[in-house]
N, C-alpha and C. Protein backbone atom coordinates (compact mmCIF):
# COMPACT_ATOMS: atom_id res chain seq x y z
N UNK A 1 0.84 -1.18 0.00
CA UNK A 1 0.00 0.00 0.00
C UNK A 1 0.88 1.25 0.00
N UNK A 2 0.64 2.12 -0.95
CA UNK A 2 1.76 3.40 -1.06
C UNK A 2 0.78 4.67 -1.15
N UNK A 3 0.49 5.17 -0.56
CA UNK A 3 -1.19 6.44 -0.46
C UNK A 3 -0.32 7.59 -0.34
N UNK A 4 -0.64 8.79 -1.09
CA UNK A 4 -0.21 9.92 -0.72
C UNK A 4 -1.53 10.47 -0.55
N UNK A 5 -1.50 11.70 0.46
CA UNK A 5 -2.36 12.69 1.42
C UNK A 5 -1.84 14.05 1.29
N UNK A 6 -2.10 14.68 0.50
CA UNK A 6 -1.91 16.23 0.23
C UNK A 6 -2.74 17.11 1.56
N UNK A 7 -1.85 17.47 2.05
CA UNK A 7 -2.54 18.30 3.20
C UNK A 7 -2.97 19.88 2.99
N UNK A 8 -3.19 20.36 2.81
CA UNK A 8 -4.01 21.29 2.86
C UNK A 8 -4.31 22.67 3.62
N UNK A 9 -3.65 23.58 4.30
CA UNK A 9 -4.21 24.93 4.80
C UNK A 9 -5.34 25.38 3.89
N UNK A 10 -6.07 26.02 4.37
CA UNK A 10 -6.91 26.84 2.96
C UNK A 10 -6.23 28.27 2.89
N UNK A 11 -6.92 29.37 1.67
CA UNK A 11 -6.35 30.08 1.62
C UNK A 11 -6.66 31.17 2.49
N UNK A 12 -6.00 32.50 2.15
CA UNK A 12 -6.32 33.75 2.76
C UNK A 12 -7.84 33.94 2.46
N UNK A 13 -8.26 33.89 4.11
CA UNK A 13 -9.76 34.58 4.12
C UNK A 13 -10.08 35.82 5.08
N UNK A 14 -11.53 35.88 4.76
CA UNK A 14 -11.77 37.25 5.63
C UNK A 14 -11.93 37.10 6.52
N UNK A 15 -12.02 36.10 7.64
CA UNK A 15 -12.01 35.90 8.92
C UNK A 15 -12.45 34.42 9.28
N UNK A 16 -12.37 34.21 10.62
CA UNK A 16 -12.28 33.17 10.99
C UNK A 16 -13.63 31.79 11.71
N UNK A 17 -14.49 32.75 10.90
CA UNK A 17 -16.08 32.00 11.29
C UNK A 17 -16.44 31.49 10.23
N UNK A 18 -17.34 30.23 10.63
CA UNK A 18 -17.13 28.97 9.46
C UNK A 18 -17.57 29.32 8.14
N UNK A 19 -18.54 30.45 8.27
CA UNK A 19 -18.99 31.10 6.89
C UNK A 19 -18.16 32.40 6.24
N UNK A 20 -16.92 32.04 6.87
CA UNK A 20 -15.79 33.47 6.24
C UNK A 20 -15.24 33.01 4.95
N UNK A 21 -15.51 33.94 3.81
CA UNK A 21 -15.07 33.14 2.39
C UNK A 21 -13.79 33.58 2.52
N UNK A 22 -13.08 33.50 1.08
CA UNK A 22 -11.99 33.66 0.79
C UNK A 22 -11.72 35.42 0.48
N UNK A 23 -10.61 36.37 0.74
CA UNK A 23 -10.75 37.44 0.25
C UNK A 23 -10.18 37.04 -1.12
N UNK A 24 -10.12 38.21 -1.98
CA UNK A 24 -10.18 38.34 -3.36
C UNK A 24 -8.16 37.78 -3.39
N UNK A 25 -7.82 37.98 -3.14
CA UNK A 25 -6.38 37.30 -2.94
C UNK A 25 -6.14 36.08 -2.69
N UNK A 26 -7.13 35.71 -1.44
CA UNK A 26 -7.03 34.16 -1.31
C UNK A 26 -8.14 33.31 -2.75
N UNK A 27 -8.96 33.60 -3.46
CA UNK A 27 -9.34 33.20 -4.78
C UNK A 27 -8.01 33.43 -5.83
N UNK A 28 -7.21 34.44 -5.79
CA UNK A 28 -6.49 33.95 -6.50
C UNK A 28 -5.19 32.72 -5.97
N UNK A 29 -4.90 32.77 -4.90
CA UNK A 29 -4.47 32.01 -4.45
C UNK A 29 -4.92 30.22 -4.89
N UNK A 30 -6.00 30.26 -4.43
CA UNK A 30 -7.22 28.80 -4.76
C UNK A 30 -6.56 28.54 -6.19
N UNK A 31 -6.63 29.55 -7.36
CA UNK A 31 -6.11 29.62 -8.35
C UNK A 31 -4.83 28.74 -8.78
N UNK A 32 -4.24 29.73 -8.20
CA UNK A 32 -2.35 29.13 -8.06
C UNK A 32 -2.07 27.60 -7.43
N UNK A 33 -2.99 27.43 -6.70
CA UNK A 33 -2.76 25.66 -5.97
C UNK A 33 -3.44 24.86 -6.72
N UNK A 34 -4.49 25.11 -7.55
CA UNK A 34 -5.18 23.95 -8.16
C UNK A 34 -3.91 23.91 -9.89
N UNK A 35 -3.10 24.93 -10.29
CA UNK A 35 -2.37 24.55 -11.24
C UNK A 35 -1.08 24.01 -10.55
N UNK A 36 -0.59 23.88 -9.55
CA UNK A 36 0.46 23.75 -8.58
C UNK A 36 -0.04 21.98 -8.50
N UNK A 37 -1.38 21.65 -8.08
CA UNK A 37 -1.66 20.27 -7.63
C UNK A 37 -1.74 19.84 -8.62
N UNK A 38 -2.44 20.59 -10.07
CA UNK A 38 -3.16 19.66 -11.65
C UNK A 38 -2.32 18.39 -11.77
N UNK A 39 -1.29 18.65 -11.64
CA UNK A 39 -0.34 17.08 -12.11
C UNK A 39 0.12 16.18 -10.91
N UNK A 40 -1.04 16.13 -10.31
CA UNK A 40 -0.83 15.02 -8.81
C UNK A 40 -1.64 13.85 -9.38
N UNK A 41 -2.77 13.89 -9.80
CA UNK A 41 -3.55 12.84 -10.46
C UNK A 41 -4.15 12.55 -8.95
N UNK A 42 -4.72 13.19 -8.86
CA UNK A 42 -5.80 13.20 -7.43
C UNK A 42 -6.84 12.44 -7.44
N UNK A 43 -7.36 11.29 -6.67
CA UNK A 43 -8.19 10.79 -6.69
C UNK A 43 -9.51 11.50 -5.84
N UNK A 44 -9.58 11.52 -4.63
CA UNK A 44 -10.83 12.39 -4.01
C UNK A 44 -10.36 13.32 -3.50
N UNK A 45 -11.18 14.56 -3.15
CA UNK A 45 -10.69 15.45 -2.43
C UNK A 45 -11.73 15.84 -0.80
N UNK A 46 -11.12 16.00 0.19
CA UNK A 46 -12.00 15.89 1.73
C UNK A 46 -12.01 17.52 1.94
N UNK A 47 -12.88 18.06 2.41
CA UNK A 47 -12.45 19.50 3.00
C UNK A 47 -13.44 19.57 4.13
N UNK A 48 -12.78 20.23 5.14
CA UNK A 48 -13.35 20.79 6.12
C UNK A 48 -15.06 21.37 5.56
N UNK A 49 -15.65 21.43 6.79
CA UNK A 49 -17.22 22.00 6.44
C UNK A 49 -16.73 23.44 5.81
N UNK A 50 -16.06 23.84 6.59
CA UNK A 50 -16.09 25.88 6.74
C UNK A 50 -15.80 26.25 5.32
N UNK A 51 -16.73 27.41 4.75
CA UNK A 51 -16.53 28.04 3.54
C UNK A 51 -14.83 27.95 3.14
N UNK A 52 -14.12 28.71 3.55
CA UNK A 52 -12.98 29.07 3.03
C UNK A 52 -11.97 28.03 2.78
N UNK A 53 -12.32 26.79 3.21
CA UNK A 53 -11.51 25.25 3.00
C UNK A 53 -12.37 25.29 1.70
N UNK A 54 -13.61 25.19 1.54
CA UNK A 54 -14.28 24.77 0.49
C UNK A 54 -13.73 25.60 -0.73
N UNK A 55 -13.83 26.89 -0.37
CA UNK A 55 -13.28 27.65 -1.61
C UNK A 55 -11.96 27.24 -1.99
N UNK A 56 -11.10 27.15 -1.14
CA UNK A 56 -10.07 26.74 -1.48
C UNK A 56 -9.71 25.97 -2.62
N UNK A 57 -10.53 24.90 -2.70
CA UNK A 57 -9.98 23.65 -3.36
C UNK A 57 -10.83 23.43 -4.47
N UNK A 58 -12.14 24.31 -4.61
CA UNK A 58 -13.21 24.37 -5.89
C UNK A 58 -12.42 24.62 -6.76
N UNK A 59 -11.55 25.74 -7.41
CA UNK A 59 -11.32 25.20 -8.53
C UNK A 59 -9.88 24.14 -8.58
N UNK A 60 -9.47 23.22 -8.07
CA UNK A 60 -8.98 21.99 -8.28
C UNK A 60 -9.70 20.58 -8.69
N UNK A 61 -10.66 20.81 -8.05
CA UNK A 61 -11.94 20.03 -8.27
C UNK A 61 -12.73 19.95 -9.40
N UNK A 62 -13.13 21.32 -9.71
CA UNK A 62 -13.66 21.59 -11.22
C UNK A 62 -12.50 21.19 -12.23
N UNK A 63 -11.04 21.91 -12.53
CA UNK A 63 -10.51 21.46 -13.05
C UNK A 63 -10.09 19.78 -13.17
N UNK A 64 -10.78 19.13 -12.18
CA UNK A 64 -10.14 17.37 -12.40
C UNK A 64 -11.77 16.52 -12.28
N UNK A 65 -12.42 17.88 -11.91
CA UNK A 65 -14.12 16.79 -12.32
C UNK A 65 -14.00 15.99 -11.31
N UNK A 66 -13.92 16.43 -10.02
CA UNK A 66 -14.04 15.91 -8.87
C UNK A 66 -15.22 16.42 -7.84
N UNK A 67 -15.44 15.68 -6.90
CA UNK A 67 -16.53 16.10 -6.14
C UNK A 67 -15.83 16.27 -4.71
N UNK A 68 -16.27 17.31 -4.05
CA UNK A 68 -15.56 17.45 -2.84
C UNK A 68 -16.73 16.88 -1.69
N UNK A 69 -15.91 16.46 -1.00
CA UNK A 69 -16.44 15.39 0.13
C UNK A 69 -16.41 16.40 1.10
N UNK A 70 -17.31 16.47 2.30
CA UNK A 70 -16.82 17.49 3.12
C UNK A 70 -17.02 16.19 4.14
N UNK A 71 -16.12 16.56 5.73
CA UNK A 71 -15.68 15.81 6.32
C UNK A 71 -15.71 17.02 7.69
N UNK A 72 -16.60 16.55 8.91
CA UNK A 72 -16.85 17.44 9.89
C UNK A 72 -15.44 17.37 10.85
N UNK A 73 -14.90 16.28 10.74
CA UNK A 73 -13.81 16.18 11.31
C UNK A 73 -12.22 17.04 10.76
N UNK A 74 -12.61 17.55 10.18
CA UNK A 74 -11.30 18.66 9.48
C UNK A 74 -11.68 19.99 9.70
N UNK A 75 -12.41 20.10 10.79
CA UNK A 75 -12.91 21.39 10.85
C UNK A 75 -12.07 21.98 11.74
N UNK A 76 -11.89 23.31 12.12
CA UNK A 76 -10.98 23.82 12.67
C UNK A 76 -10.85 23.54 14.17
N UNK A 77 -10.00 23.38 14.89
CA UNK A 77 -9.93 23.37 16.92
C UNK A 77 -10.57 24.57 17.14
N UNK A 78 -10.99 23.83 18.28
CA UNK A 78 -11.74 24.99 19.25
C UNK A 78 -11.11 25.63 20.43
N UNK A 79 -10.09 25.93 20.55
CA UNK A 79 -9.04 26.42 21.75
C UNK A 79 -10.04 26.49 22.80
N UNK A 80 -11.49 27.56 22.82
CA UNK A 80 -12.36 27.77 24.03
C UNK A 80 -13.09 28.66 23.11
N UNK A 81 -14.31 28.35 24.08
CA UNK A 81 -15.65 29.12 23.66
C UNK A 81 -15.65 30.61 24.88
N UNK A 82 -14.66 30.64 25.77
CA UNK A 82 -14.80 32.39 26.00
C UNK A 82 -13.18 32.97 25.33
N UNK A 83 -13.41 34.17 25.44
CA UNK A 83 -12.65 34.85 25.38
C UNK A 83 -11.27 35.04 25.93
N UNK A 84 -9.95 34.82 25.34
CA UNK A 84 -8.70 34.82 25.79
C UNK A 84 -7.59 35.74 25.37
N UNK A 85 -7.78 36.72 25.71
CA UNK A 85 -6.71 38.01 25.23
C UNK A 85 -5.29 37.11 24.96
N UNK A 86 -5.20 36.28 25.85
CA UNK A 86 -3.40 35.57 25.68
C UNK A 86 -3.34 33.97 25.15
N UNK A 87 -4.64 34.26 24.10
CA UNK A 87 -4.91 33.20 23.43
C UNK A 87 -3.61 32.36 23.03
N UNK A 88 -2.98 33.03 22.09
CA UNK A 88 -1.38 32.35 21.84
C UNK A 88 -0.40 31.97 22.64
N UNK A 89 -0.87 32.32 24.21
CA UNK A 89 -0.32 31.54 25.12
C UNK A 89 -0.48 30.45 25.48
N UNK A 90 -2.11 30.45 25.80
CA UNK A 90 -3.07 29.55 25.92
C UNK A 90 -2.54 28.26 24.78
N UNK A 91 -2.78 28.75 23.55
CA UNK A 91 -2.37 27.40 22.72
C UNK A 91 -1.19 27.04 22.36
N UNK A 92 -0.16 27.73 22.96
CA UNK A 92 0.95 27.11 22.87
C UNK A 92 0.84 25.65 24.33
N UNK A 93 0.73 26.17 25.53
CA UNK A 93 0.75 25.33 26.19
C UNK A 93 0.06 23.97 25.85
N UNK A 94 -1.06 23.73 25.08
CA UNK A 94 -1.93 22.83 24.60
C UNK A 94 -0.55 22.17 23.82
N UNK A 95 0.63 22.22 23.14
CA UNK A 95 1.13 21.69 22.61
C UNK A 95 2.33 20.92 23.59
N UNK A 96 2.32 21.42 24.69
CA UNK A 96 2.64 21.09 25.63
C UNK A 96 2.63 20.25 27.04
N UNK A 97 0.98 20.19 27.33
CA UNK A 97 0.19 19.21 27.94
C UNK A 97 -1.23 18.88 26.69
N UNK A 98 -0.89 17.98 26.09
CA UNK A 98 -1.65 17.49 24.97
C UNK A 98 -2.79 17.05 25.28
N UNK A 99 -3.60 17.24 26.54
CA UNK A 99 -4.72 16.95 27.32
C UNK A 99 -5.45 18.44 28.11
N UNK A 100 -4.58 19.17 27.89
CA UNK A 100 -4.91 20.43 28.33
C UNK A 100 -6.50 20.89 27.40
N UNK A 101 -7.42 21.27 28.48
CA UNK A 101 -8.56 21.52 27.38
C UNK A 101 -9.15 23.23 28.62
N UNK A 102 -10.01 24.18 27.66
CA UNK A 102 -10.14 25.29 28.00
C UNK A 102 -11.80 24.67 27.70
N UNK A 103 -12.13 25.92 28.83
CA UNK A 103 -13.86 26.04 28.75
C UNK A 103 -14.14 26.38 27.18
N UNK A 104 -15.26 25.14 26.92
CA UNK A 104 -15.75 24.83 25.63
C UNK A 104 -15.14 24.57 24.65
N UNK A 105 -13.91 24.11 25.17
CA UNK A 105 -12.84 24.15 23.49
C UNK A 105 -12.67 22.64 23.78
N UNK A 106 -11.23 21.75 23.01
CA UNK A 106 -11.52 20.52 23.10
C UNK A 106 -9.92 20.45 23.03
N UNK A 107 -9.16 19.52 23.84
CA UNK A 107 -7.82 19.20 23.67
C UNK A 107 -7.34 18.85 22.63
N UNK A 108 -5.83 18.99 22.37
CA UNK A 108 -5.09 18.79 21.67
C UNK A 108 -5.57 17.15 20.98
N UNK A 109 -5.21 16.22 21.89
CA UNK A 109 -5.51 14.81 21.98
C UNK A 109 -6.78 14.88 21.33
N UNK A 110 -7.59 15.06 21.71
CA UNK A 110 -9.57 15.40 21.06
C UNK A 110 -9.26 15.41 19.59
N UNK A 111 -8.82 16.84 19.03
CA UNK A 111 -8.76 17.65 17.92
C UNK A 111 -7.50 16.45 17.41
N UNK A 112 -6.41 16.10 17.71
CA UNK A 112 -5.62 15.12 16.79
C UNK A 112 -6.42 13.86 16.70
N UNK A 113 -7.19 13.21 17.46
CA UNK A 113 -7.72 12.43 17.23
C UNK A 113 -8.98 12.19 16.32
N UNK A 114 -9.74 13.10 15.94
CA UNK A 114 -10.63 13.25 14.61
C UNK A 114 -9.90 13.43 13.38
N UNK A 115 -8.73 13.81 13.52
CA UNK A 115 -7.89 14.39 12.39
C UNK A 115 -7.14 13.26 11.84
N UNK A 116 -6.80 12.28 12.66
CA UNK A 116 -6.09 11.42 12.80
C UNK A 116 -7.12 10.08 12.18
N UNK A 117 -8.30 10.15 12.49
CA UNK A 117 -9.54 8.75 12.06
C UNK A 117 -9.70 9.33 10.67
N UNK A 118 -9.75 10.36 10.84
CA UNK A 118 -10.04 11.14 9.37
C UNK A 118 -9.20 10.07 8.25
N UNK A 119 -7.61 10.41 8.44
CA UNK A 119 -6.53 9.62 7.83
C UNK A 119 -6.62 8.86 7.24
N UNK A 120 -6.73 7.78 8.48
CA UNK A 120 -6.60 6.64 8.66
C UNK A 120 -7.84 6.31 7.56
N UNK A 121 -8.95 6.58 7.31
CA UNK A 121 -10.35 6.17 6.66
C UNK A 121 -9.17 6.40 5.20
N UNK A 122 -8.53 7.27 4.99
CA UNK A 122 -8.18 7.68 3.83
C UNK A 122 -7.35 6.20 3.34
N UNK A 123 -6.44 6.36 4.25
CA UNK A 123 -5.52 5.55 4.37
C UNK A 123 -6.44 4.07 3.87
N UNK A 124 -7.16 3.68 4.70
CA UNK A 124 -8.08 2.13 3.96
C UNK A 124 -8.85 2.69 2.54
N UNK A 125 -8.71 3.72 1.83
CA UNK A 125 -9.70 3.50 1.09
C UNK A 125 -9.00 3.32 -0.48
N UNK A 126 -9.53 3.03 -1.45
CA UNK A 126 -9.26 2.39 -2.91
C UNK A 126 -8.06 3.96 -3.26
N UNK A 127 -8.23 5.05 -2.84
CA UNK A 127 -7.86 6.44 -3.27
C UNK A 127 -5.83 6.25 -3.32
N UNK A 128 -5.49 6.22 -3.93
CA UNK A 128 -3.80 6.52 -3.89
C UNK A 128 -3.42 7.86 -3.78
N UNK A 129 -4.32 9.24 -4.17
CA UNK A 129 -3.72 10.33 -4.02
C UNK A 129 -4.79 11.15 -3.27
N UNK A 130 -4.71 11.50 -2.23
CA UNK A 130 -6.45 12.22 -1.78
C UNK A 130 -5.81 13.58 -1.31
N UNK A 131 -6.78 14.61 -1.17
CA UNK A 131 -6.61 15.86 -0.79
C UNK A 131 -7.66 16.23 0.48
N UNK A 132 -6.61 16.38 1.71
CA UNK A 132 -7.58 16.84 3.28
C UNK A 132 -7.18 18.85 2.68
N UNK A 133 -8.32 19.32 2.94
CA UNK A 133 -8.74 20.42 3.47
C UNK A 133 -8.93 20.90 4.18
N UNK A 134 -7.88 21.79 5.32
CA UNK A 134 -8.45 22.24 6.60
C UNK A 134 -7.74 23.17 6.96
N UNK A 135 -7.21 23.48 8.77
CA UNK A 135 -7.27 24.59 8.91
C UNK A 135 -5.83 24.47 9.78
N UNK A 136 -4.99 25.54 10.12
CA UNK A 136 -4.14 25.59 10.68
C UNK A 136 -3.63 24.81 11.94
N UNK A 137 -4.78 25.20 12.91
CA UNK A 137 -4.53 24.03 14.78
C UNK A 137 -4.70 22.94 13.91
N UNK A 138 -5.49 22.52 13.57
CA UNK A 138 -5.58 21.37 13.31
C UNK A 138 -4.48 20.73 12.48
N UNK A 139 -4.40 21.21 10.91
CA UNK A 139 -3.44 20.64 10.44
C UNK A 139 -2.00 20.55 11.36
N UNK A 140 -1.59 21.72 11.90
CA UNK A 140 -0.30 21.55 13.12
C UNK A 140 -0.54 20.25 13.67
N UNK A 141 -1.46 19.78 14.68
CA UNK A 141 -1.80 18.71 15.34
C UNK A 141 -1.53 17.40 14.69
N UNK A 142 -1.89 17.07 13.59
CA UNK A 142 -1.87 16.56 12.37
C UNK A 142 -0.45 16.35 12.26
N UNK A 143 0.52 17.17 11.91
CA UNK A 143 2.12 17.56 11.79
C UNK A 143 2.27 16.74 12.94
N UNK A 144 2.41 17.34 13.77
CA UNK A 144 3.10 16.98 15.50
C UNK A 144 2.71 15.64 15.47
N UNK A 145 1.51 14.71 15.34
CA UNK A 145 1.44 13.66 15.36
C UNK A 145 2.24 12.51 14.57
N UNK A 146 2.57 13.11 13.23
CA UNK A 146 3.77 12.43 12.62
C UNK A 146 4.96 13.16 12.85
N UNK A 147 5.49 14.21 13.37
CA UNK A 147 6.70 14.58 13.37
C UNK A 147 6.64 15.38 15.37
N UNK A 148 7.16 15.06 15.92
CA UNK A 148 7.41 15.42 17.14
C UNK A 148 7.92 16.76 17.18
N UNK A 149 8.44 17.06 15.86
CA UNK A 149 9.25 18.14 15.84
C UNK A 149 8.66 19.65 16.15
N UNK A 150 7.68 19.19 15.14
CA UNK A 150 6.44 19.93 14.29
C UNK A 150 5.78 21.00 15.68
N UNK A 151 5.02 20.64 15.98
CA UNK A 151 4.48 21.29 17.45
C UNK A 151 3.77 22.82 17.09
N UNK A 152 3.76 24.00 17.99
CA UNK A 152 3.44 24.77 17.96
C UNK A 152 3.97 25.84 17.15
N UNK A 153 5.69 25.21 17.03
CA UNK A 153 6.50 26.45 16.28
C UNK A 153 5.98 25.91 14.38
N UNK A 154 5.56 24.88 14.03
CA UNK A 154 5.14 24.88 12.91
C UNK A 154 3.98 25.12 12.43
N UNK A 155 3.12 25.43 14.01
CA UNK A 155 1.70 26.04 13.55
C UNK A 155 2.21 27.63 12.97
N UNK A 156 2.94 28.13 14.08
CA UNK A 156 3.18 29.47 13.62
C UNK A 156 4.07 29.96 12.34
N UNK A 157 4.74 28.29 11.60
CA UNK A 157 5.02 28.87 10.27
C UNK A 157 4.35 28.61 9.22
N UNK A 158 3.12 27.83 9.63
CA UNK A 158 2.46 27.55 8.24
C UNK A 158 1.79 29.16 7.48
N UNK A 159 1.76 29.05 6.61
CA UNK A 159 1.53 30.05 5.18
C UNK A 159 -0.25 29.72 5.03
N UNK A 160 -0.78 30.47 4.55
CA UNK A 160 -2.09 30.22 3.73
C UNK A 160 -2.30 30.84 2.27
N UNK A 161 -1.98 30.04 2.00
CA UNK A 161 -2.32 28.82 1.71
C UNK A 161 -0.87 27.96 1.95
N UNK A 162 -0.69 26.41 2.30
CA UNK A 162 0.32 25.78 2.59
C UNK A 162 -0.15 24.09 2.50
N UNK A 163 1.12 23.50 2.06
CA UNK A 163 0.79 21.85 1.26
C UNK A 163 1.80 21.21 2.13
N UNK A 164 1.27 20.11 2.72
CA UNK A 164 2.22 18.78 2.89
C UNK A 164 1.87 17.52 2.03
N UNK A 165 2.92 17.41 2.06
CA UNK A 165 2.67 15.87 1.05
C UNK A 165 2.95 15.01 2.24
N UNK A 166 1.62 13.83 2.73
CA UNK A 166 2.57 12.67 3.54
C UNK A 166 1.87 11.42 2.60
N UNK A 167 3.33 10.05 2.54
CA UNK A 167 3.33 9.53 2.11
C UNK A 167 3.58 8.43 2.75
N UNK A 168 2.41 7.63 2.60
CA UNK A 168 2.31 6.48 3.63
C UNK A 168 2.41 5.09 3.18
N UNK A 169 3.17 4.16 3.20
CA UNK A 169 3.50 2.56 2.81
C UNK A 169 3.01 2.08 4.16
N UNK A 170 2.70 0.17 3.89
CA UNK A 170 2.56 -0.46 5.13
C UNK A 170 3.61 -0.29 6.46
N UNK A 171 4.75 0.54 6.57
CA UNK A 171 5.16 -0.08 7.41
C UNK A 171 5.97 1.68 7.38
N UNK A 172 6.02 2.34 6.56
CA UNK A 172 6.72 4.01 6.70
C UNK A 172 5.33 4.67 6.59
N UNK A 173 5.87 6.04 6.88
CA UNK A 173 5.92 7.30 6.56
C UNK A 173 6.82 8.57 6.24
N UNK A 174 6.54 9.38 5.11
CA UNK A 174 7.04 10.58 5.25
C UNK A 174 6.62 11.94 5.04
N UNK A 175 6.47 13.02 5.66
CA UNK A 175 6.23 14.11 5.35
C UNK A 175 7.18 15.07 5.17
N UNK A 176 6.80 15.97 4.07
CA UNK A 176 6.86 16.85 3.41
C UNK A 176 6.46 17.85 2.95
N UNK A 177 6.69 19.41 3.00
CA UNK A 177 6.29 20.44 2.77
C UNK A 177 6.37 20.63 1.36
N UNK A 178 5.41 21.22 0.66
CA UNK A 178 6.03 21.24 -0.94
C UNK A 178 5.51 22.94 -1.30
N UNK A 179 4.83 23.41 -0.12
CA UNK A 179 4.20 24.79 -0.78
C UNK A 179 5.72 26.02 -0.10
N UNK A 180 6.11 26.56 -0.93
CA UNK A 180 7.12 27.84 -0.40
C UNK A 180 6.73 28.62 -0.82
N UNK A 181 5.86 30.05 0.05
CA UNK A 181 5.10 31.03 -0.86
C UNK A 181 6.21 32.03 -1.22
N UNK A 182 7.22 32.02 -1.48
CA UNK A 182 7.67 33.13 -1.84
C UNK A 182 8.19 32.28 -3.30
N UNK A 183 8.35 30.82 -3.38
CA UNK A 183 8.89 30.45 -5.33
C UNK A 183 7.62 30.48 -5.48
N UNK A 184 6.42 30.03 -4.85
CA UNK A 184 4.73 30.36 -5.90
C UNK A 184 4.82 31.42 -6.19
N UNK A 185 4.48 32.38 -5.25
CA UNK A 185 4.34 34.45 -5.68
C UNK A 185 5.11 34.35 -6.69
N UNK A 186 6.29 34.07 -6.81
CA UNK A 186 7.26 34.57 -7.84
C UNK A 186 6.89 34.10 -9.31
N UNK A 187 6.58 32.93 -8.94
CA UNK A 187 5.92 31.73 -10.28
C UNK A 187 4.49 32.37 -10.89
N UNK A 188 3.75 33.26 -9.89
CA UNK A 188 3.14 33.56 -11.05
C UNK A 188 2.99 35.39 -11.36
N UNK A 189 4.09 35.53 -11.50
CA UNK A 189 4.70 36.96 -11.95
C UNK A 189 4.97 36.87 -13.23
């Protein structure tokens, strides 16, 4: 079994509520990744519920005559449902005690673990090349779970839009970054 999993940030949007589309930058963006992915030979593509995952990846989809699956489990972490001025404190430590959970939000462990069944479904299914759609905590979580390395300091470098390639055999894995926004920007100058 040899499956590749294109991971996914979505692009620049107007904010961060599940019905926030893409701004006019992040559509062109959507743009630039679906000619960036065209020659992956993609079998399905998964995206988070929230508009701006969805936009993301529509035109990749149209261009390969694909149907996008949406998948509740790629939806973004919930750090907490009140208010945290030192939010980025707050979720750094979550990368830190991986059980750590805030009023109304859901732990690290929680949020990697939907992200993680998500996979794995991918992983059993007929698909050799699939595309997850989602969102930053999460995809990080995602990272950190195959790379220890990964953690909080790679939430804070992911890009939006931003691609991992992981590539999974019976018995490996490897991941890989393949999006660098400063050779895309340049690429389409």
């Amino acid at each position: 079994m040899n499956k590749t999993i294109y991971i996914i940030r979505h692009c620049e949007a107007e904010g961060q509520a599940p019905d926030a589309p893409l701004t006019e930058k992040g559509k062109e963006q959507a743009e630039k990744l679906a000619a960036f992915l065209y020659e992956k030979k993609v079998d399905r593509i998964i995206s988070s519920p929230f508009l701006r995952a969805i936009q993301t990846v529509e035109p990749l989809a149209e261009a390969n005559n694909l149907k996008i699956k949406v998948d509740n489990r790629l939806r973004e972490r919930v750090l907490s449902s009140a208010s945290m001025p030192d939010w980025m404190t707050k979720l750094e430590a979550t990368y830190k005690d991986l059980d750590l959970k805030y009023e109304g939000g859901e732990s690290s462990n929680e949020a990697t673990g939907r992200i993680v069944e998500a996979v794995n479904e991918i992983r059993e299914s007929d698909a050799d090349n699939s595309i997850i759609v989602a969102h930053g905590g999460i995809i990080s979580l995602l990272l950190y779970y195959y790379d220890k390395n990964a953690g909080f300091e790679a939430w804070r470098k992911l890009s939006n839009p931003d691609i991992y390639a992981l590539q999974i055999s019976d018995d490996n894995y490897q991941l890989e970054r393949l999006w660098e926004e400063e050779q895309n920007e340049k690429r389409a100058d």
